[in-house]
PDB file of N, CA and C in Angstrom:
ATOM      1  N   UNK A   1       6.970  16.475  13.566  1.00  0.00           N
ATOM      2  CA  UNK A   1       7.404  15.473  12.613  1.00  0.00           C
ATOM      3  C   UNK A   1       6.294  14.454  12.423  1.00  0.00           C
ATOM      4  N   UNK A   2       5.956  13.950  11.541  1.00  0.00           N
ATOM      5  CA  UNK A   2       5.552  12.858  10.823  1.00  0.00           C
ATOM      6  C   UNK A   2       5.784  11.921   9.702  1.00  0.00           C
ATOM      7  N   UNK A   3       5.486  10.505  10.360  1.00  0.00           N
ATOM      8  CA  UNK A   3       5.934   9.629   8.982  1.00  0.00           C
ATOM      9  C   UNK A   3       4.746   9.258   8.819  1.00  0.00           C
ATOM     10  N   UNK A   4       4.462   9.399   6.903  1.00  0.00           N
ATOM     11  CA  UNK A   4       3.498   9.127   6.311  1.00  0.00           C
ATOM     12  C   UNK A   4       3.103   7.756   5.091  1.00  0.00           C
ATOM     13  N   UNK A   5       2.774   6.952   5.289  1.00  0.00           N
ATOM     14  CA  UNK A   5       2.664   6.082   4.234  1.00  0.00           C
ATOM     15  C   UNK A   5       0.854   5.996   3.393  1.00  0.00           C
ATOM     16  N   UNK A   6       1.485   6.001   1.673  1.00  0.00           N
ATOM     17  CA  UNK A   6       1.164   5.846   0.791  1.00  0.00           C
ATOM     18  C   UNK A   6       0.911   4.929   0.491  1.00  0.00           C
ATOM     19  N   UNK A   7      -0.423   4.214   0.044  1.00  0.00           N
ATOM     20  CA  UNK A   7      -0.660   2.659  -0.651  1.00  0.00           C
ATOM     21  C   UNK A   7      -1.271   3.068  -1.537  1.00  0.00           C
ATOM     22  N   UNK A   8      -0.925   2.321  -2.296  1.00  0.00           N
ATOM     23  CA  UNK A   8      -1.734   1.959  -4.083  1.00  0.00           C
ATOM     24  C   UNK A   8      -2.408   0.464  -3.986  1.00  0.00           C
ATOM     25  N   UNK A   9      -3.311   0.345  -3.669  1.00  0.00           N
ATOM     26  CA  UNK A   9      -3.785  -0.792  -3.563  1.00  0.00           C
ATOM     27  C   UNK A   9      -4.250  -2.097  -5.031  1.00  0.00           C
ATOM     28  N   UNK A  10      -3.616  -3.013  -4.893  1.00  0.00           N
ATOM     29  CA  UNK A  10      -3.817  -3.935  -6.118  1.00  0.00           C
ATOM     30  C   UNK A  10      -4.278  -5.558  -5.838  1.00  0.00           C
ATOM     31  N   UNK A  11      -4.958  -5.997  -6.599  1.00  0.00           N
ATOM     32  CA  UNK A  11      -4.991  -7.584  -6.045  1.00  0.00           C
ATOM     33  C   UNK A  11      -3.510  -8.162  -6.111  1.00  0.00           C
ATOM     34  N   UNK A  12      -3.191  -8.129  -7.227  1.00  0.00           N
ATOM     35  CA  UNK A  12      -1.550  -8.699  -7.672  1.00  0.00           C
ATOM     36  C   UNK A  12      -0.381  -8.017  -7.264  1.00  0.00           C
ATOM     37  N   UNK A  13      -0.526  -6.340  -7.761  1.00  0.00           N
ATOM     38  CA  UNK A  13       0.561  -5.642  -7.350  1.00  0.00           C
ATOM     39  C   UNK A  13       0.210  -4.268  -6.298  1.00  0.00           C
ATOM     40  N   UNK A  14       0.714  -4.289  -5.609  1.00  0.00           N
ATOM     41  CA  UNK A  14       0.216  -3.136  -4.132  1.00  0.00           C
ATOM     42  C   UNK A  14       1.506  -2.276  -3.910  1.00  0.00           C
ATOM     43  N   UNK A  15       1.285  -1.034  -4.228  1.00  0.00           N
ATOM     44  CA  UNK A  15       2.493  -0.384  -3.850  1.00  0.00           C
ATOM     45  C   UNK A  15       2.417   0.278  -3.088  1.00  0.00           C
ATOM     46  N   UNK A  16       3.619   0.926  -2.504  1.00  0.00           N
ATOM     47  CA  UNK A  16       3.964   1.740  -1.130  1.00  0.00           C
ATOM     48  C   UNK A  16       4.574   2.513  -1.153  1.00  0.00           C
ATOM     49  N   UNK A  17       4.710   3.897  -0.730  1.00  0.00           N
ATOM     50  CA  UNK A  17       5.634   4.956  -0.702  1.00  0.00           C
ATOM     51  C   UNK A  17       5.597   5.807   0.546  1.00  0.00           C
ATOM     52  N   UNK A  18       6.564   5.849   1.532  1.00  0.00           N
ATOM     53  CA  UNK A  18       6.548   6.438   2.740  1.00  0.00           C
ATOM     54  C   UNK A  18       7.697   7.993   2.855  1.00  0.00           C
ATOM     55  N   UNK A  19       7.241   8.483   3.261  1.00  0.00           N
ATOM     56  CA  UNK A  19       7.991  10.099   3.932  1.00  0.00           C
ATOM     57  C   UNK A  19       7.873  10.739   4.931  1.00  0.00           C
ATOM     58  N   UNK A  20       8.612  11.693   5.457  1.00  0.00           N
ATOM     59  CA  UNK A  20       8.472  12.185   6.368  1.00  0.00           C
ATOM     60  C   UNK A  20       8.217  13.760   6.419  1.00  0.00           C
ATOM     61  N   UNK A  21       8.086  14.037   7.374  1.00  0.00           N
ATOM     62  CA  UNK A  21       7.345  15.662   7.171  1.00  0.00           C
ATOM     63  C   UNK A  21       8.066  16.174   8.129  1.00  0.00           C
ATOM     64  N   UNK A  22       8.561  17.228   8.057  1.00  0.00           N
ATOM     65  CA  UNK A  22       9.328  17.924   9.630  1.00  0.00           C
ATOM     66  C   UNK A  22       8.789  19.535   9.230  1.00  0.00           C
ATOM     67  N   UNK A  23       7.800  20.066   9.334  1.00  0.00           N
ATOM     68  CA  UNK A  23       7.816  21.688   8.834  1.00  0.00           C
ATOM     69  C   UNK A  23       7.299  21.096   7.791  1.00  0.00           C
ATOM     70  N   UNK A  24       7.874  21.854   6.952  1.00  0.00           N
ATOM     71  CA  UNK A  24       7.430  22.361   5.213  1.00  0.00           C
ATOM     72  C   UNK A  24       7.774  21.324   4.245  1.00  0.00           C
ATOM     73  N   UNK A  25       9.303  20.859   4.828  1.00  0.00           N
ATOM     74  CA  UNK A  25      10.134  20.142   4.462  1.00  0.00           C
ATOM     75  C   UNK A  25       9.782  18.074   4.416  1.00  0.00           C
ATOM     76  N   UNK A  26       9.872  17.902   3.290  1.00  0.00           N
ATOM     77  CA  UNK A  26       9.151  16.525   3.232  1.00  0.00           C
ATOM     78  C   UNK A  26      10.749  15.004   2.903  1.00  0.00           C
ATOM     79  N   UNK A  27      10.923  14.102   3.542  1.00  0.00           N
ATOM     80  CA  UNK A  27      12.072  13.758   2.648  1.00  0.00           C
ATOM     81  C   UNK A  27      11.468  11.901   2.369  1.00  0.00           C
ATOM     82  N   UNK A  28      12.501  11.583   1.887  1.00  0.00           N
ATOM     83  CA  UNK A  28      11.885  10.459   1.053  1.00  0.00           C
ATOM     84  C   UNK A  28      12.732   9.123   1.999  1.00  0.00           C
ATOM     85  N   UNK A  29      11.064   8.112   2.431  1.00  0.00           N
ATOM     86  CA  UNK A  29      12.445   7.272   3.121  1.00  0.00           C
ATOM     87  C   UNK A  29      12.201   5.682   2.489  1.00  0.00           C
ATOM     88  N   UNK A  30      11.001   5.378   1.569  1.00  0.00           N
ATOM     89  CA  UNK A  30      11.184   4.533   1.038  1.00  0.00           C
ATOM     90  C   UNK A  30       9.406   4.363   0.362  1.00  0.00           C
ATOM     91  N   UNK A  31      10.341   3.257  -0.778  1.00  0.00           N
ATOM     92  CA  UNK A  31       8.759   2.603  -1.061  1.00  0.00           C
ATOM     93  C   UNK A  31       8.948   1.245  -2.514  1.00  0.00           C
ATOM     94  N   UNK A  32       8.122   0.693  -2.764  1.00  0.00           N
ATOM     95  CA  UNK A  32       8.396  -0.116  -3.157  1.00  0.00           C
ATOM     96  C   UNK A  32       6.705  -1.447  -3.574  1.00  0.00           C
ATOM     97  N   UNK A  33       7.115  -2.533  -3.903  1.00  0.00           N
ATOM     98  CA  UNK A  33       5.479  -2.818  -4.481  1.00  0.00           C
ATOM     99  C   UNK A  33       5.603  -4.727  -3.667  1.00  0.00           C
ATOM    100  N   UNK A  34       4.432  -4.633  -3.101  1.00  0.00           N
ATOM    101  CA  UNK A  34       4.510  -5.872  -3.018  1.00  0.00           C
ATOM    102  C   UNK A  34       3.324  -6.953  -4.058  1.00  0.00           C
ATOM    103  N   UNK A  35       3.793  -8.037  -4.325  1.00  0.00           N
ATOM    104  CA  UNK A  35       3.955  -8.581  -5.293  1.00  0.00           C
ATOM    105  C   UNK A  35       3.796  -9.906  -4.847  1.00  0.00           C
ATOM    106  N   UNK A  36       2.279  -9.972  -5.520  1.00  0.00           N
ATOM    107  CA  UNK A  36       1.646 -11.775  -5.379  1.00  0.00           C
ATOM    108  C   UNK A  36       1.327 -12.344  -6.696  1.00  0.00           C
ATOM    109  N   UNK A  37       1.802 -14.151  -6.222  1.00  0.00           N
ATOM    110  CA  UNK A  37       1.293 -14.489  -7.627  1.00  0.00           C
ATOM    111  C   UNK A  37       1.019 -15.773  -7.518  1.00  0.00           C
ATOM    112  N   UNK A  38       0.278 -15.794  -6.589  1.00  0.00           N
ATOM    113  CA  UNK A  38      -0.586 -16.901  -6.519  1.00  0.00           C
ATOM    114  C   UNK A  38      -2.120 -16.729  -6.846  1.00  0.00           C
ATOM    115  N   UNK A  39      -2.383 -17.662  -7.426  1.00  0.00           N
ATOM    116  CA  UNK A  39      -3.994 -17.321  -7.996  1.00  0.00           C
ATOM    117  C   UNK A  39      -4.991 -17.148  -7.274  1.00  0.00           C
ATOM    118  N   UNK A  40      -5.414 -17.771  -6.099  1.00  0.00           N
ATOM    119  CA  UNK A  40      -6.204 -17.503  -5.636  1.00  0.00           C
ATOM    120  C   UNK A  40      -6.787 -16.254  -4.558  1.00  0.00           C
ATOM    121  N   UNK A  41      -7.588 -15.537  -4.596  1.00  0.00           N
ATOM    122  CA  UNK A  41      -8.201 -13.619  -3.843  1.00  0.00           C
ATOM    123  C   UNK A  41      -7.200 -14.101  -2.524  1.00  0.00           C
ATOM    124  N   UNK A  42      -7.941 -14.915  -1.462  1.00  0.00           N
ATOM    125  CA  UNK A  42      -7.598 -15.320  -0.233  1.00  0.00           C
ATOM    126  C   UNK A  42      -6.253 -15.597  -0.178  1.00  0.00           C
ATOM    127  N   UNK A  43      -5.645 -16.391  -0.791  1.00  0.00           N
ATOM    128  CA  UNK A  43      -3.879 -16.322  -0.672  1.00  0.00           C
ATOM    129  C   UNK A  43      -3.554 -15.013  -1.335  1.00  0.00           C
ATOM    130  N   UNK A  44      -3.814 -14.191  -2.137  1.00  0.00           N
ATOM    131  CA  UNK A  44      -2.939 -13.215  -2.050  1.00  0.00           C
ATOM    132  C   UNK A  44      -3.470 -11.363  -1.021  1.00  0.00           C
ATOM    133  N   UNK A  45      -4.688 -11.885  -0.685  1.00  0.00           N
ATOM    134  CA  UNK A  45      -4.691 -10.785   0.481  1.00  0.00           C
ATOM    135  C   UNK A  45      -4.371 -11.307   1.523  1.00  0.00           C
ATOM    136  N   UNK A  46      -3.674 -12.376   2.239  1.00  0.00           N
ATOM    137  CA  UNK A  46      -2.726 -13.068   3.437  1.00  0.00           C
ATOM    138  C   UNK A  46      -1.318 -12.510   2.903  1.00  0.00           C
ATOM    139  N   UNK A  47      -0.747 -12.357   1.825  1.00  0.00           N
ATOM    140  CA  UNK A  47       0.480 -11.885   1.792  1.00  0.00           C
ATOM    141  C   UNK A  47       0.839 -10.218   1.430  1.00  0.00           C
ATOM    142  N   UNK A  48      -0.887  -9.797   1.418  1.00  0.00           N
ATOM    143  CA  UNK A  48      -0.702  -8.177   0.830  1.00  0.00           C
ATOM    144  C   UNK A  48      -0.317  -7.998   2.384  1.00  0.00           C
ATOM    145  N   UNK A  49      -1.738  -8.320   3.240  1.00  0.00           N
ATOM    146  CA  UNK A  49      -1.665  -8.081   4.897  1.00  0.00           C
ATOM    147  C   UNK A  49      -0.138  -7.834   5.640  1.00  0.00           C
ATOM    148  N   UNK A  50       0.499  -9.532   5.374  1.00  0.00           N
ATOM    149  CA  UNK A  50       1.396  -9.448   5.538  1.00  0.00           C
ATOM    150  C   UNK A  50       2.812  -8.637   5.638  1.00  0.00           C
ATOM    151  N   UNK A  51       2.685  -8.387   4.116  1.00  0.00           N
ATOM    152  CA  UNK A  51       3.216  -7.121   3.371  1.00  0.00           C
ATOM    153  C   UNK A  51       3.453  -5.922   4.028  1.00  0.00           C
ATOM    154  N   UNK A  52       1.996  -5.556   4.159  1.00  0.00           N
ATOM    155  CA  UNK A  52       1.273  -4.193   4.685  1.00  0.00           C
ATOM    156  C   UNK A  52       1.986  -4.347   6.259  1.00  0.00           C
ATOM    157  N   UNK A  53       1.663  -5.269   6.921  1.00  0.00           N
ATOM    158  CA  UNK A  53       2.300  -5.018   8.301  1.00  0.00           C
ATOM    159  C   UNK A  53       3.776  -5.069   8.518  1.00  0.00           C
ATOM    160  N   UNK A  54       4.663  -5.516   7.486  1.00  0.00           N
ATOM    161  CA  UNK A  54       5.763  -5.899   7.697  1.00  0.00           C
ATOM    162  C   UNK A  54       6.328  -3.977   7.642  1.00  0.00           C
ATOM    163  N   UNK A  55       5.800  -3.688   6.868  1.00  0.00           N
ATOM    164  CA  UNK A  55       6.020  -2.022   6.418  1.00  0.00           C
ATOM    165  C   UNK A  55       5.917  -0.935   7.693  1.00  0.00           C
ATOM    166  N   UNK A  56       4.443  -1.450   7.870  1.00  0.00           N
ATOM    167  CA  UNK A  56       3.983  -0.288   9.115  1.00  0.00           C
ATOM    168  C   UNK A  56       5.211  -0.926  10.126  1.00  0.00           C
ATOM    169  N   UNK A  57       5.434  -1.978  10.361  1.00  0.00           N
ATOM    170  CA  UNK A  57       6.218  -2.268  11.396  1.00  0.00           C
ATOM    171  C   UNK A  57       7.399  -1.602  11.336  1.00  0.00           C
ATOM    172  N   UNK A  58       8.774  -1.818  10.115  1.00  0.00           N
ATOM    173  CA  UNK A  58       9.190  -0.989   9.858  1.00  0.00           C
ATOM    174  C   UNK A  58       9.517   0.222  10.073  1.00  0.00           C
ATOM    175  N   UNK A  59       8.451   1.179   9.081  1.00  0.00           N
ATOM    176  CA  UNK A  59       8.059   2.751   9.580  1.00  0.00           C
ATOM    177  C   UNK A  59       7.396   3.285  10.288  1.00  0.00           C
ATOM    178  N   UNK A  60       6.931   2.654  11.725  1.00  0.00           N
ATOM    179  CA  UNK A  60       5.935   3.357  12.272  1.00  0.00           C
ATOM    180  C   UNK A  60       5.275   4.568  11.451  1.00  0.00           C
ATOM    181  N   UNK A  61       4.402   4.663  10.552  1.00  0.00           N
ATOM    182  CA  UNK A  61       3.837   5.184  10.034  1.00  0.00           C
ATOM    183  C   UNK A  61       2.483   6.433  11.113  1.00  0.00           C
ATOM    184  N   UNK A  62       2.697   7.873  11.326  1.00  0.00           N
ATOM    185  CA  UNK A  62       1.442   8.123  12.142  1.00  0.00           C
ATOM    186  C   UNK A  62       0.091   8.561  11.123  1.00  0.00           C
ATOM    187  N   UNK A  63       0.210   8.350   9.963  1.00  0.00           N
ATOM    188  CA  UNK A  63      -0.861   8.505   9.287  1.00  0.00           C
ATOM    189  C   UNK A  63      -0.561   8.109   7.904  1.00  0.00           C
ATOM    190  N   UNK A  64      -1.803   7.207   7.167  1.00  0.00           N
ATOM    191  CA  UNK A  64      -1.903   6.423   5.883  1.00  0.00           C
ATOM    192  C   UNK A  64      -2.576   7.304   5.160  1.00  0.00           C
ATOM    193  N   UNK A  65      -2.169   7.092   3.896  1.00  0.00           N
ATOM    194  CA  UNK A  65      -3.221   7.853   2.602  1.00  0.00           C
ATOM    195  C   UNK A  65      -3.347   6.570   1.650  1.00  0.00           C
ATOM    196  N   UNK A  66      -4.461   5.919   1.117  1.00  0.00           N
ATOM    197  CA  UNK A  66      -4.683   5.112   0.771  1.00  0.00           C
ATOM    198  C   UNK A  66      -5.552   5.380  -0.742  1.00  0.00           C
ATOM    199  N   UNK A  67      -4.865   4.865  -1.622  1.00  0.00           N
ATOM    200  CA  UNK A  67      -5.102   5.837  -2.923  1.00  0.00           C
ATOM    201  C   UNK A  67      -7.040   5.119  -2.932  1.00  0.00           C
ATOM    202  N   UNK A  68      -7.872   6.082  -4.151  1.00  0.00           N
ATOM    203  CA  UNK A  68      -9.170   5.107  -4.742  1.00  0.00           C
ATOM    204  C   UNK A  68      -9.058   4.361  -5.580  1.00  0.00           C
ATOM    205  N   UNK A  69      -9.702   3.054  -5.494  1.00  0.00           N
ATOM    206  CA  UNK A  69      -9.701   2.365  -6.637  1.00  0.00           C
ATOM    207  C   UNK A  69     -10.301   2.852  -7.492  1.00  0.00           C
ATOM    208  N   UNK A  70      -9.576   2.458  -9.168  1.00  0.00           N
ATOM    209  CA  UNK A  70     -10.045   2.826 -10.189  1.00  0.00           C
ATOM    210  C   UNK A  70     -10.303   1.895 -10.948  1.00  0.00           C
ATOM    211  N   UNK A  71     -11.835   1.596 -11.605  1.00  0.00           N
ATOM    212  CA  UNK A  71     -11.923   0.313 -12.217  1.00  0.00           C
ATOM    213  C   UNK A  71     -12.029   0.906 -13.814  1.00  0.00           C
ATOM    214  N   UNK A  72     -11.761   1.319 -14.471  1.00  0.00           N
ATOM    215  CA  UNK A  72     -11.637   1.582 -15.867  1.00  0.00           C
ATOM    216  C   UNK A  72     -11.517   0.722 -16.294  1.00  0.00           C
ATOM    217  N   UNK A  73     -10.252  -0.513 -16.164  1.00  0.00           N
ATOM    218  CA  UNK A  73      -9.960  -1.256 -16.836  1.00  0.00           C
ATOM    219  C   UNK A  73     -11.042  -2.991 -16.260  1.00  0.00           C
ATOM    220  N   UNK A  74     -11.044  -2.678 -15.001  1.00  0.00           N
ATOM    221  CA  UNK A  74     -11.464  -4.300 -14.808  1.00  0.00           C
ATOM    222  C   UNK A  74     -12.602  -4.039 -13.955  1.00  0.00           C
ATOM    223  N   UNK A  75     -13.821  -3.724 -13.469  1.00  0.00           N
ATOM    224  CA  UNK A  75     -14.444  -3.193 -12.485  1.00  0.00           C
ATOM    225  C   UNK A  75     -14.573  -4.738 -11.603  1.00  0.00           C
ATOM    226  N   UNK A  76     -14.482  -5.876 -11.837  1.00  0.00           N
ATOM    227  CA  UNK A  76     -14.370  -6.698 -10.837  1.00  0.00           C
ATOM    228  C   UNK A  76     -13.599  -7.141  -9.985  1.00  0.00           C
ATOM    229  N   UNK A  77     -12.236  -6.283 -10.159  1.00  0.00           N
ATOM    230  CA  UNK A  77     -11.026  -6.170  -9.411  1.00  0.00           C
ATOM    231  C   UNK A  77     -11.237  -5.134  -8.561  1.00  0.00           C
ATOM    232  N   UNK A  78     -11.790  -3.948  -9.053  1.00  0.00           N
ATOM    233  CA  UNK A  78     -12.181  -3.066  -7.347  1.00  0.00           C
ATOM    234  C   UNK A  78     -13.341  -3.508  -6.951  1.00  0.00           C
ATOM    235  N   UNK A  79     -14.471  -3.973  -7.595  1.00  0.00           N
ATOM    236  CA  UNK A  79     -15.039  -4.439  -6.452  1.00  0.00           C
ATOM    237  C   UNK A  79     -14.834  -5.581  -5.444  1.00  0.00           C
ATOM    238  N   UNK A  80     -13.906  -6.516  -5.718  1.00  0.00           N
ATOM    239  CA  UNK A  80     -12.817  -7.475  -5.301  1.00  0.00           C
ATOM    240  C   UNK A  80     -12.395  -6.559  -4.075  1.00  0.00           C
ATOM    241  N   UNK A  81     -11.243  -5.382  -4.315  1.00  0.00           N
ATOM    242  CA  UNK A  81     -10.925  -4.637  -3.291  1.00  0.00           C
ATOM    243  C   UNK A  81     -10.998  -3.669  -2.661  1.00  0.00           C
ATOM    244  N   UNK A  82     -12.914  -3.386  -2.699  1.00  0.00           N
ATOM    245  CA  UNK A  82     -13.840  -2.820  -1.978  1.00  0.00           C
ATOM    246  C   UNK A  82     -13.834  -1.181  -2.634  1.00  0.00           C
TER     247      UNK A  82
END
């Protein structure tokens, strides 16, 4: 068995999607976006963090997949989040 979590990483909006694996068989146990809106980089990666740990805590997660940033639209927002 394994539980797996999914991030979509965003300055503003960061989403999450977690499952589990037993065999072949995959089932769905949650996910959802966390959501900042305060202006400034530094206050809202203190509440992504936050976020992010409140989750893993949660789901003990034994392995992350962490999507790539894609800058098409803004390239100073992924380079913002590396």
């Amino acid at each position: 068995m394994a539980i797996i979590l999914g991030i979509d990483p965003g300055s503003r909006v960061t989403g999450y999607g977690v499952i589990r694996q037993v065999g072949r068989q995959l089932s769905y146990l949650g996910s959802g976006c966390i959501r900042t809106k305060v202006d400034d980089l530094p206050s809202r990666l203190k509440l992504i963090y936050a976020g992010v740990t409140e989750i893993i805590t949660q789901f003990q997660p034994d392995y992350f997949a962490i999507e790539q940033v894609f800058m098409a639209k803004n390239a100073d927002s992924a380079l913002k989040l590396g």
